[in-house]
C-alpha atoms as a PDB file:
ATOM      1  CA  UNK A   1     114.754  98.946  93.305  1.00  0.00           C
ATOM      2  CA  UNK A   2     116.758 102.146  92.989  1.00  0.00           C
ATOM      3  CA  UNK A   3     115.784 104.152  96.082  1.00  0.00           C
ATOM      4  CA  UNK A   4     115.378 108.214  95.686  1.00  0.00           C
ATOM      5  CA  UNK A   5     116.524 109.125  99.018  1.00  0.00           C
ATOM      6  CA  UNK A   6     113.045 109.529 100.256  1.00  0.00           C
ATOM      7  CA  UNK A   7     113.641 108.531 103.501  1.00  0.00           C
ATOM      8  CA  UNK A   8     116.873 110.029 104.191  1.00  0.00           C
ATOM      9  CA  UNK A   9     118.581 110.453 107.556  1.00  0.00           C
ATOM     10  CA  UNK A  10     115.231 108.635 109.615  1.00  0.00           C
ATOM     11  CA  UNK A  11     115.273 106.023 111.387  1.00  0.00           C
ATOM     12  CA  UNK A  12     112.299 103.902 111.187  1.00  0.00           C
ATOM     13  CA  UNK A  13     111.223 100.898 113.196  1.00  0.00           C
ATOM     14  CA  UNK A  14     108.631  98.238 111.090  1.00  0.00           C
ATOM     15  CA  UNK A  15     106.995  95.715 113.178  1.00  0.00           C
ATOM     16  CA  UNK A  16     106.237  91.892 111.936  1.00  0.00           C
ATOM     17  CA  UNK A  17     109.012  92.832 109.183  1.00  0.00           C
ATOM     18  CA  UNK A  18     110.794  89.503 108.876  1.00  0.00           C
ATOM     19  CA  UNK A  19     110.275  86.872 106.234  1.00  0.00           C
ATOM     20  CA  UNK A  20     108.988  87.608 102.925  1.00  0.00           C
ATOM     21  CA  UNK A  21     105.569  89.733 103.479  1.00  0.00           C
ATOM     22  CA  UNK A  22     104.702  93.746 103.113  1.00  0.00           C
ATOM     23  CA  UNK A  23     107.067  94.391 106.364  1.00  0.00           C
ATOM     24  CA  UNK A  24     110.227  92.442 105.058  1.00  0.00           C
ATOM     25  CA  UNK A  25     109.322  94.227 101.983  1.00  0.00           C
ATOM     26  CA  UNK A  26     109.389  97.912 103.960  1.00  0.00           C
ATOM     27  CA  UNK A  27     112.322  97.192 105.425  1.00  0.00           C
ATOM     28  CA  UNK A  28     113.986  96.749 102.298  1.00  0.00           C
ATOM     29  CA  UNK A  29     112.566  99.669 100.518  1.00  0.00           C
ATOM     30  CA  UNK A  30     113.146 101.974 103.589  1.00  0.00           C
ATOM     31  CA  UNK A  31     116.926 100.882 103.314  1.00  0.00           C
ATOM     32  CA  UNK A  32     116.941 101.433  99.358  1.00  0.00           C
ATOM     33  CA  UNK A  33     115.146 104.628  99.726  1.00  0.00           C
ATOM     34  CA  UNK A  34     118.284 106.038 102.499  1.00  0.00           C
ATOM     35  CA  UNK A  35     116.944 105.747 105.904  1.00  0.00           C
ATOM     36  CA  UNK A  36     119.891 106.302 108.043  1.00  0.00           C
ATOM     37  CA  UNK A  37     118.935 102.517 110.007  1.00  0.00           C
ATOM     38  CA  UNK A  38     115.919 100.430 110.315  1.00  0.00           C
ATOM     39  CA  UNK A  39     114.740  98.366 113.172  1.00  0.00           C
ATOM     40  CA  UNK A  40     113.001  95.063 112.951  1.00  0.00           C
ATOM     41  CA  UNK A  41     110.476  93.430 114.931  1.00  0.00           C
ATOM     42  CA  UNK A  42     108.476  90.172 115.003  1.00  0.00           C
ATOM     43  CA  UNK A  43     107.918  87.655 117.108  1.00  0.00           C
ATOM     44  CA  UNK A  44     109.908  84.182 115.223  1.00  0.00           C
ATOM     45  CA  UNK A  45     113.468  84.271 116.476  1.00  0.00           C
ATOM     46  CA  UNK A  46     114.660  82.107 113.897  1.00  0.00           C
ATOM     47  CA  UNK A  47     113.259  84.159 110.947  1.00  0.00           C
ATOM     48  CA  UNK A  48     114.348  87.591 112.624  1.00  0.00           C
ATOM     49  CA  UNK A  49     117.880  86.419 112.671  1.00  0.00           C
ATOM     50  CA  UNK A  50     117.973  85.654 109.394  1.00  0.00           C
ATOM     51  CA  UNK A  51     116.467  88.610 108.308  1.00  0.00           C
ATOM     52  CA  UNK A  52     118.731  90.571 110.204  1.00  0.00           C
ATOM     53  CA  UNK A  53     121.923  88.417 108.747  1.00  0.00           C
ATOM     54  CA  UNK A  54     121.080  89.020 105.034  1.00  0.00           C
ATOM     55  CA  UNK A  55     119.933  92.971 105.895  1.00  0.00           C
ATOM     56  CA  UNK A  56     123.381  93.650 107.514  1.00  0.00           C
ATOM     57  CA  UNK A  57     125.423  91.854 104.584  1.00  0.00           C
ATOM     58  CA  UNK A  58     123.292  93.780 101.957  1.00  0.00           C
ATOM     59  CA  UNK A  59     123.163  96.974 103.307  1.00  0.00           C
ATOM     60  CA  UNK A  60     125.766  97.797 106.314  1.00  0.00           C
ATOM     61  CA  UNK A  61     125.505  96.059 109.841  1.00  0.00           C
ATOM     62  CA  UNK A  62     125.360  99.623 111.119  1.00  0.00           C
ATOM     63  CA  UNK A  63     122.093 100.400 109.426  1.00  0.00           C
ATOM     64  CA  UNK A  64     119.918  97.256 110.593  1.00  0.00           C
ATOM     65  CA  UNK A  65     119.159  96.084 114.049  1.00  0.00           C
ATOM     66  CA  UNK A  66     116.214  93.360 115.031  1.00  0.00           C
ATOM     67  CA  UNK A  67     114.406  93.221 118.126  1.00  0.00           C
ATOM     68  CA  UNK A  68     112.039  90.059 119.085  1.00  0.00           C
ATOM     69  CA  UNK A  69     109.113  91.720 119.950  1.00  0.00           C
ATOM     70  CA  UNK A  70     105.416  90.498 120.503  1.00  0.00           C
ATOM     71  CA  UNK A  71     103.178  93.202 120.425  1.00  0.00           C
ATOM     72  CA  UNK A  72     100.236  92.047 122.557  1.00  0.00           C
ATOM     73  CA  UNK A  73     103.518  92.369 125.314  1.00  0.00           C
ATOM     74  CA  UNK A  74     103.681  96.005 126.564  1.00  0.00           C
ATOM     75  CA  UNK A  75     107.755  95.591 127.558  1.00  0.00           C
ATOM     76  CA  UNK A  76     107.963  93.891 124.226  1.00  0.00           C
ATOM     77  CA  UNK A  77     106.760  97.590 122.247  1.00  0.00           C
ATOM     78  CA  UNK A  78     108.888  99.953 124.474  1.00  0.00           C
ATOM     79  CA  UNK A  79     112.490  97.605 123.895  1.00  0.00           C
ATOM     80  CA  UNK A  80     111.856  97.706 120.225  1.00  0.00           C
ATOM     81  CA  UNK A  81     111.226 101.181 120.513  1.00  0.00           C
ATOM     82  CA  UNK A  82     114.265 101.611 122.595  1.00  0.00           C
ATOM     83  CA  UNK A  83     116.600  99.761 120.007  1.00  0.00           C
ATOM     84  CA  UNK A  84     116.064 102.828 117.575  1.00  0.00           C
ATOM     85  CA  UNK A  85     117.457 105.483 120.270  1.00  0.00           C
ATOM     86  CA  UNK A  86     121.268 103.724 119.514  1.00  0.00           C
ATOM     87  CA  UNK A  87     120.488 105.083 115.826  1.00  0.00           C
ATOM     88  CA  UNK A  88     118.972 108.295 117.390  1.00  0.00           C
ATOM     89  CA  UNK A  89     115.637 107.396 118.180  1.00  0.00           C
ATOM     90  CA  UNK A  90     112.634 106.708 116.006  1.00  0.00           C
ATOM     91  CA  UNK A  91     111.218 108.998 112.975  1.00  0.00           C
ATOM     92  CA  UNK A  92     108.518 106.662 111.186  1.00  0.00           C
ATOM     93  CA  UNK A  93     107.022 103.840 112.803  1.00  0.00           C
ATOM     94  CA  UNK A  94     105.400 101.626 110.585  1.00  0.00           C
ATOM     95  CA  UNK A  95     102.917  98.603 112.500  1.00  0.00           C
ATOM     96  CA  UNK A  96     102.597  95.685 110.283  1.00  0.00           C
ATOM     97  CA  UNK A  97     102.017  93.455 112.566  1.00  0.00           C
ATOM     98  CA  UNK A  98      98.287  91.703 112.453  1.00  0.00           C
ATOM     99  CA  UNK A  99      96.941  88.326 112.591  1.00  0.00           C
ATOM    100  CA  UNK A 100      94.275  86.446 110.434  1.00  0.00           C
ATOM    101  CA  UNK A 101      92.345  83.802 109.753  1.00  0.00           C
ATOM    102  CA  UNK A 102      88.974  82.106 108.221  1.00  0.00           C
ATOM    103  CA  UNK A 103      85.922  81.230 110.635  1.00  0.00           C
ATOM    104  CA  UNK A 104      82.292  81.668 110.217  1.00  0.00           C
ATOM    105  CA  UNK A 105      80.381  83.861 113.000  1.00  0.00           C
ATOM    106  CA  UNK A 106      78.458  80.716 113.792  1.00  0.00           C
ATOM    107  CA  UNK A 107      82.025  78.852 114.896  1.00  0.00           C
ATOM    108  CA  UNK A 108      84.078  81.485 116.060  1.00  0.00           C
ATOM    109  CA  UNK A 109      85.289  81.491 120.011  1.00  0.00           C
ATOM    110  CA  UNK A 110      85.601  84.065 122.424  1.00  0.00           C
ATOM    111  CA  UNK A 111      89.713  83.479 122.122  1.00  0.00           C
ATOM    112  CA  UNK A 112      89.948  83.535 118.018  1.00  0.00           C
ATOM    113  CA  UNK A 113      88.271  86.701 118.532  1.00  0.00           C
ATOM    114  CA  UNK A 114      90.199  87.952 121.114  1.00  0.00           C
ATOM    115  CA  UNK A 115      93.279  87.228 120.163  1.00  0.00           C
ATOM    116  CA  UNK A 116      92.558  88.718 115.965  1.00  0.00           C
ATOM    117  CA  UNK A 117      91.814  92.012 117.963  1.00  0.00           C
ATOM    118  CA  UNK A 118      94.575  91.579 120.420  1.00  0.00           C
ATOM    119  CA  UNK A 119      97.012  91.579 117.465  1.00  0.00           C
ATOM    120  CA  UNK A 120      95.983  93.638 115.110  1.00  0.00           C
ATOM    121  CA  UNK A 121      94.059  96.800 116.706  1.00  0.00           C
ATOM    122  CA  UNK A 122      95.224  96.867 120.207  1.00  0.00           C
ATOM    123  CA  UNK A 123      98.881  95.960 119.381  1.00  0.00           C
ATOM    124  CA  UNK A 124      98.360  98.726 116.845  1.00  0.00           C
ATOM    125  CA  UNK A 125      97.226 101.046 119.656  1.00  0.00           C
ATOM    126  CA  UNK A 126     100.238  99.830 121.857  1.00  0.00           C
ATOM    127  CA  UNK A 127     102.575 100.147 119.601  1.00  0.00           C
ATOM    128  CA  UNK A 128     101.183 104.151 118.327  1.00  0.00           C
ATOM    129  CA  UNK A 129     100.894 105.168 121.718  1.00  0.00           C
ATOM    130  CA  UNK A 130     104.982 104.283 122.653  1.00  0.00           C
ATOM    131  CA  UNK A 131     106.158 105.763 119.476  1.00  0.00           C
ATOM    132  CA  UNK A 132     103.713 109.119 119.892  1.00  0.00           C
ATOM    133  CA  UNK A 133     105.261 109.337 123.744  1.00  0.00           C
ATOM    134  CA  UNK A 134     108.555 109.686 121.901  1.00  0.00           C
ATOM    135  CA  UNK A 135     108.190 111.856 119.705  1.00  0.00           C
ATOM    136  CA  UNK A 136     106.669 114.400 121.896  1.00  0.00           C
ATOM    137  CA  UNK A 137     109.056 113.777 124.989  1.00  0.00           C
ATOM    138  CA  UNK A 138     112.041 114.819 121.970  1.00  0.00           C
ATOM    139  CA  UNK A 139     110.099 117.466 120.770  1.00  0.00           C
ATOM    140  CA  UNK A 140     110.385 115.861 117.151  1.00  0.00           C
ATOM    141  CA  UNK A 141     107.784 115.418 114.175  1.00  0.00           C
ATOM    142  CA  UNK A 142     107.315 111.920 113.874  1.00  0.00           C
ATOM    143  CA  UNK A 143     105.545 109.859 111.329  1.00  0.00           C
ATOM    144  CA  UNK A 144     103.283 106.790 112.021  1.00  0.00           C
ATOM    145  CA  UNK A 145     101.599 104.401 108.791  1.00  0.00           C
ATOM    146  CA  UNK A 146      99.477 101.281 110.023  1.00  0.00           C
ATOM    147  CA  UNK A 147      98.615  98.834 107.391  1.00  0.00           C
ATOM    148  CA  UNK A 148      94.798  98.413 107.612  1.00  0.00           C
ATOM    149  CA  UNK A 149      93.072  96.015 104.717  1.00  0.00           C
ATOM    150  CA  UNK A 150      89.771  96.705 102.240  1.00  0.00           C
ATOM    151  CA  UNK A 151      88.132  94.499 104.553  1.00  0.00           C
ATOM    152  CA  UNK A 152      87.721  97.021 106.893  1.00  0.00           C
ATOM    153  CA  UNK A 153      85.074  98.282 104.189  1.00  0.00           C
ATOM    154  CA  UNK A 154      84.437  95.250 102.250  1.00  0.00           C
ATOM    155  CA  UNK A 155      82.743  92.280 103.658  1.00  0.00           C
ATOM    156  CA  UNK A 156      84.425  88.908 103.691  1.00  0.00           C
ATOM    157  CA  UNK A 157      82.760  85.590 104.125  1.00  0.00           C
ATOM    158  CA  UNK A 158      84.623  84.522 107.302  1.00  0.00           C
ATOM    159  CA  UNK A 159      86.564  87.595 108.266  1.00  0.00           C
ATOM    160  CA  UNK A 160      84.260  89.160 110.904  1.00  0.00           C
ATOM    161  CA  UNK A 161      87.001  88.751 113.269  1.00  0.00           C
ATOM    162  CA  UNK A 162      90.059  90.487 110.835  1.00  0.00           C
ATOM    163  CA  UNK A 163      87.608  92.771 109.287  1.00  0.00           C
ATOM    164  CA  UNK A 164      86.931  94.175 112.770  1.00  0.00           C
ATOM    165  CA  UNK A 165      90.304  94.561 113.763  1.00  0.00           C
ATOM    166  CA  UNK A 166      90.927  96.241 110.190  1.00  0.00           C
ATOM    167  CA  UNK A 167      88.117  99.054 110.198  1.00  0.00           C
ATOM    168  CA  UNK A 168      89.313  99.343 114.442  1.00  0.00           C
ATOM    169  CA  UNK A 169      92.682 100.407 112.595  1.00  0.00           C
ATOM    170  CA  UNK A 170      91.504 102.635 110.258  1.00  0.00           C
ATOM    171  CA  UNK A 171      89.294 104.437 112.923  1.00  0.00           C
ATOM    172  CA  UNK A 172      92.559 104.104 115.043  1.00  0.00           C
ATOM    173  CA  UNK A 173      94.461 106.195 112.640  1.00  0.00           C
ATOM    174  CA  UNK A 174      92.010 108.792 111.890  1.00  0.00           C
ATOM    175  CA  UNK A 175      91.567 109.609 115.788  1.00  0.00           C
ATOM    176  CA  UNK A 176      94.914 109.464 117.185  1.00  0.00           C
ATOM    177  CA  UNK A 177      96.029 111.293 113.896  1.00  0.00           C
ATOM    178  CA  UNK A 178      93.858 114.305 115.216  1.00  0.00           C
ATOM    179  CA  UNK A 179      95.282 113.938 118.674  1.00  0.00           C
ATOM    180  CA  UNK A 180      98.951 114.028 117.489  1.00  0.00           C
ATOM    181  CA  UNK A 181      98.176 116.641 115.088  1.00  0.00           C
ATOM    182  CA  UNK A 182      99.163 119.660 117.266  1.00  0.00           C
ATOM    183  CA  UNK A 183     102.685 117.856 117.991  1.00  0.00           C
ATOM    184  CA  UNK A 184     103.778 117.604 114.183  1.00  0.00           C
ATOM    185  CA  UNK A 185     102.679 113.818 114.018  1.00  0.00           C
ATOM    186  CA  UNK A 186     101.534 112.732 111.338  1.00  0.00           C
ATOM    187  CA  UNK A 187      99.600 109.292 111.524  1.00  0.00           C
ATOM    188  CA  UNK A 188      98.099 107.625 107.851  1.00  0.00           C
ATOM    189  CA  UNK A 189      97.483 104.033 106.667  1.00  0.00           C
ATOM    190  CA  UNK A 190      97.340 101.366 103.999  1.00  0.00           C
ATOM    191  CA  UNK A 191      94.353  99.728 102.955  1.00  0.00           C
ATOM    192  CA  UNK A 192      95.774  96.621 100.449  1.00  0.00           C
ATOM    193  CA  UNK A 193      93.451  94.324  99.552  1.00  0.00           C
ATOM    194  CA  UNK A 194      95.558  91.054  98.337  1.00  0.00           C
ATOM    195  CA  UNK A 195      99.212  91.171  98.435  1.00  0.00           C
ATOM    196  CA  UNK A 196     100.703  87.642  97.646  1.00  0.00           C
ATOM    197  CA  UNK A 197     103.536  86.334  99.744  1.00  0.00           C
ATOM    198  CA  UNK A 198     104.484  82.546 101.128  1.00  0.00           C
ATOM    199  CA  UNK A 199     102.587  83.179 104.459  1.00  0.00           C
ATOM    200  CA  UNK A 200      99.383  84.096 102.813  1.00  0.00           C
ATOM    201  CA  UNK A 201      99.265  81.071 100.765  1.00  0.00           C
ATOM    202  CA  UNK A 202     100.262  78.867 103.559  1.00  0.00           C
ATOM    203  CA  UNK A 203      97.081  80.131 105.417  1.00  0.00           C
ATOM    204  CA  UNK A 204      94.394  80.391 102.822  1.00  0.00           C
ATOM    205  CA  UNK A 205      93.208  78.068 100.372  1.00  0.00           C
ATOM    206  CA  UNK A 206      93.644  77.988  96.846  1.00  0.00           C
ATOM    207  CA  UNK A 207      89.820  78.411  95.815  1.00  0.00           C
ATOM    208  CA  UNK A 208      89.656  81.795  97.890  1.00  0.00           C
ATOM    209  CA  UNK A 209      93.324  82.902  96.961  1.00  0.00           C
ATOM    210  CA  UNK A 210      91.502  82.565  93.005  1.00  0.00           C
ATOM    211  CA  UNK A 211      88.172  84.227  93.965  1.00  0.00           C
ATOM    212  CA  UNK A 212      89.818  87.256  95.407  1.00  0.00           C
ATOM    213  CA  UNK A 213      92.612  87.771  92.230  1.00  0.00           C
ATOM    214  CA  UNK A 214      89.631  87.285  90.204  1.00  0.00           C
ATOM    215  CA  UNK A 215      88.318  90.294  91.776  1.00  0.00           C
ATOM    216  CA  UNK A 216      91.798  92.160  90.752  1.00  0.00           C
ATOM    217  CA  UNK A 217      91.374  94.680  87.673  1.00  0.00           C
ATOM    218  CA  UNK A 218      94.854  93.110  87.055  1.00  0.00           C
ATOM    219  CA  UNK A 219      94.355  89.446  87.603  1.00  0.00           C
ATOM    220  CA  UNK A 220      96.260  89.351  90.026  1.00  0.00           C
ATOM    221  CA  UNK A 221      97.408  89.611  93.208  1.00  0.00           C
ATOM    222  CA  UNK A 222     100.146  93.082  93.951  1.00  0.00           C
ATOM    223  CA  UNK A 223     103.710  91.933  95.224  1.00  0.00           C
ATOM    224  CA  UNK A 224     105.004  92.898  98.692  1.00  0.00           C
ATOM    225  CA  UNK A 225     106.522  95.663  96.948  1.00  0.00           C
ATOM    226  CA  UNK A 226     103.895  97.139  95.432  1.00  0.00           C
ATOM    227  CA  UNK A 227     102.178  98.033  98.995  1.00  0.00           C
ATOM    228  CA  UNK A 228     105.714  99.095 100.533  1.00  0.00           C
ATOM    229  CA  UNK A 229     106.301 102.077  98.179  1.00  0.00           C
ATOM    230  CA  UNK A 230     102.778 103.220  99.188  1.00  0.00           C
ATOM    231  CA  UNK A 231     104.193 102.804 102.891  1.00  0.00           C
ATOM    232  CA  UNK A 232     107.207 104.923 102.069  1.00  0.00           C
ATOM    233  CA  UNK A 233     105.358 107.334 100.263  1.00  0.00           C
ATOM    234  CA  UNK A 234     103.386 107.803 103.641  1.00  0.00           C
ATOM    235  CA  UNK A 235     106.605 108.169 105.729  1.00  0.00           C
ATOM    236  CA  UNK A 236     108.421 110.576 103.807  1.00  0.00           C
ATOM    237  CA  UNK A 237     107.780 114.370 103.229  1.00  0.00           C
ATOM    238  CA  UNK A 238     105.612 113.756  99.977  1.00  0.00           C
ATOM    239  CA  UNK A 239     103.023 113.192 101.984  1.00  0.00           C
ATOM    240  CA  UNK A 240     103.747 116.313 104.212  1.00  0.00           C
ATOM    241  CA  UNK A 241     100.136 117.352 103.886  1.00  0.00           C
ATOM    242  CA  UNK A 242      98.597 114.155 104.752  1.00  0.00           C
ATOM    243  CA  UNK A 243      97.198 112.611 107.910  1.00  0.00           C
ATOM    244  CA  UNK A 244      94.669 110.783 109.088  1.00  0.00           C
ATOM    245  CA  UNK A 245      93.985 109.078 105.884  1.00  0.00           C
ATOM    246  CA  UNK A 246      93.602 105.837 104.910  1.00  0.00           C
ATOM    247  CA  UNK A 247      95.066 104.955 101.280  1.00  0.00           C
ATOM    248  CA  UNK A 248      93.410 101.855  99.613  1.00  0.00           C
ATOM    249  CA  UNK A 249      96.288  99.898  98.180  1.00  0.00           C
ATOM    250  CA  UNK A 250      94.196  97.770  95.345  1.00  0.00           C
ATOM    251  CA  UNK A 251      93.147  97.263  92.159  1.00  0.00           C
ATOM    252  CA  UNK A 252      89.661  95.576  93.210  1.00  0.00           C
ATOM    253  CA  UNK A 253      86.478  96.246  91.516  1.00  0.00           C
ATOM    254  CA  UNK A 254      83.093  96.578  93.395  1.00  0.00           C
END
């Protein structure tokens, strides 16, 4: 896509941003739109390096740089956040990283619980609070966009665990975005509500991947894509005004 210099200059760091999903997608669109380099994290080796091999030939081995980072691992969030200080240190932190899954309340265990929330809220917390430090030990505006889910308003057959962790996030970014307010941070998120990608079809089956497009005003599901430029939109100065809201990324009817 032909970028518009939106993100011009910044440096942004996307966690869970290899293979083909929303944060591969980011880290594209954050390249096409300018950023001056982009750091990747996630927590498969393989598929980071080859991520970070087709980023650099693309786009300028000086831009892109790839961390392995698991964000339930405290030393794992403050390295990645450390890679973006060769490039100047971070401007927009972006945490895709989350984890899903299908049970019913009736079968779910203490440690498919745990770990959902372990993931997706509190690695989200861990990974706002390092980036936040930053930016106020440099003095510096900084810009952080989770990527939350309808679920954390719609209920889900089978989600209690994911929608938890979702509506934690959204809460998550409404708070800390008043705390980091008065330092020029500016915290928002994503709410998509099916975004297709090899992943989410390896994970869910086919009857539920048809029951929620059906739900789709379009028929079907948005691409990758579609939820990154909402993502930029959030990072850059278009959205100078905004923080602390979440924007629902869907074309789902009640």
């Amino acid at each position: 896509m032909r970028g518009h210099s939106l993100l011009e200059g910044r440096v942004v760091v996307v966690t869970a941003a290899a293979g083909a999903g929303i944060g591969a997608a980011v880290v594209r669109r954050c390249l096409e739109e300018d950023a001056r380099a982009v750091v990747l994290g996630d927590i498969h080796e393989r598929r980071l390096d080859s991520a970070l091999d087709e980023l650099r030939a693309e786009f300028g081995a000086s831009r892109v740089d790839a961390v392995l980072c698991d964000v339930t691992v405290e030393d794992d969030v403050e390295a990645l956040l450390a890679a973006a200080d060769a490039f100047g240190g971070v401007d927009v932190l972006v945490n895709n990283a989350g984890l899903g899954g299908t049970a019913s309340i009736l079968e779910m265990t203490d440690d498919a619980w745990s770990k959902v929330l372990d993931i997706t809220l509190t690695g989200t917390m861990r990974c706002t609070r390092a980036a936040a430090r930053r930016f106020v030990a440099r003095g510096a505006p900084g810009v952080i966009v989770n990527n939350a889910s309808v679920v954390g308003w719609r209920a889900q057959a089978g989600q209690a665990h994911y929608a938890a962790a979702k509506a934690g996030v959204m809460a998550l970014t409404r708070c800390s975005a008043l705390d980091l307010a008065p330092h020029g941070i500016r915290v928002n998120a994503v709410a998509p509500s099916l975004a297709m990608h090899p992943f989410l079809a390896k994970v869910t089956s086919e009857e539920v991947l048809a029951s929620l497009t059906a739900a789709e005003a379009f028929g079907r599901a948005a691409e990758p894509e579609e939820v990154a430029n909402v993502i930029v939109f959030l990072a850059g100065e278009y959205s100078s005004y905004l923080t602390g809201e979440v924007v629902s990324v869907s074309s789902q009817h009640p």
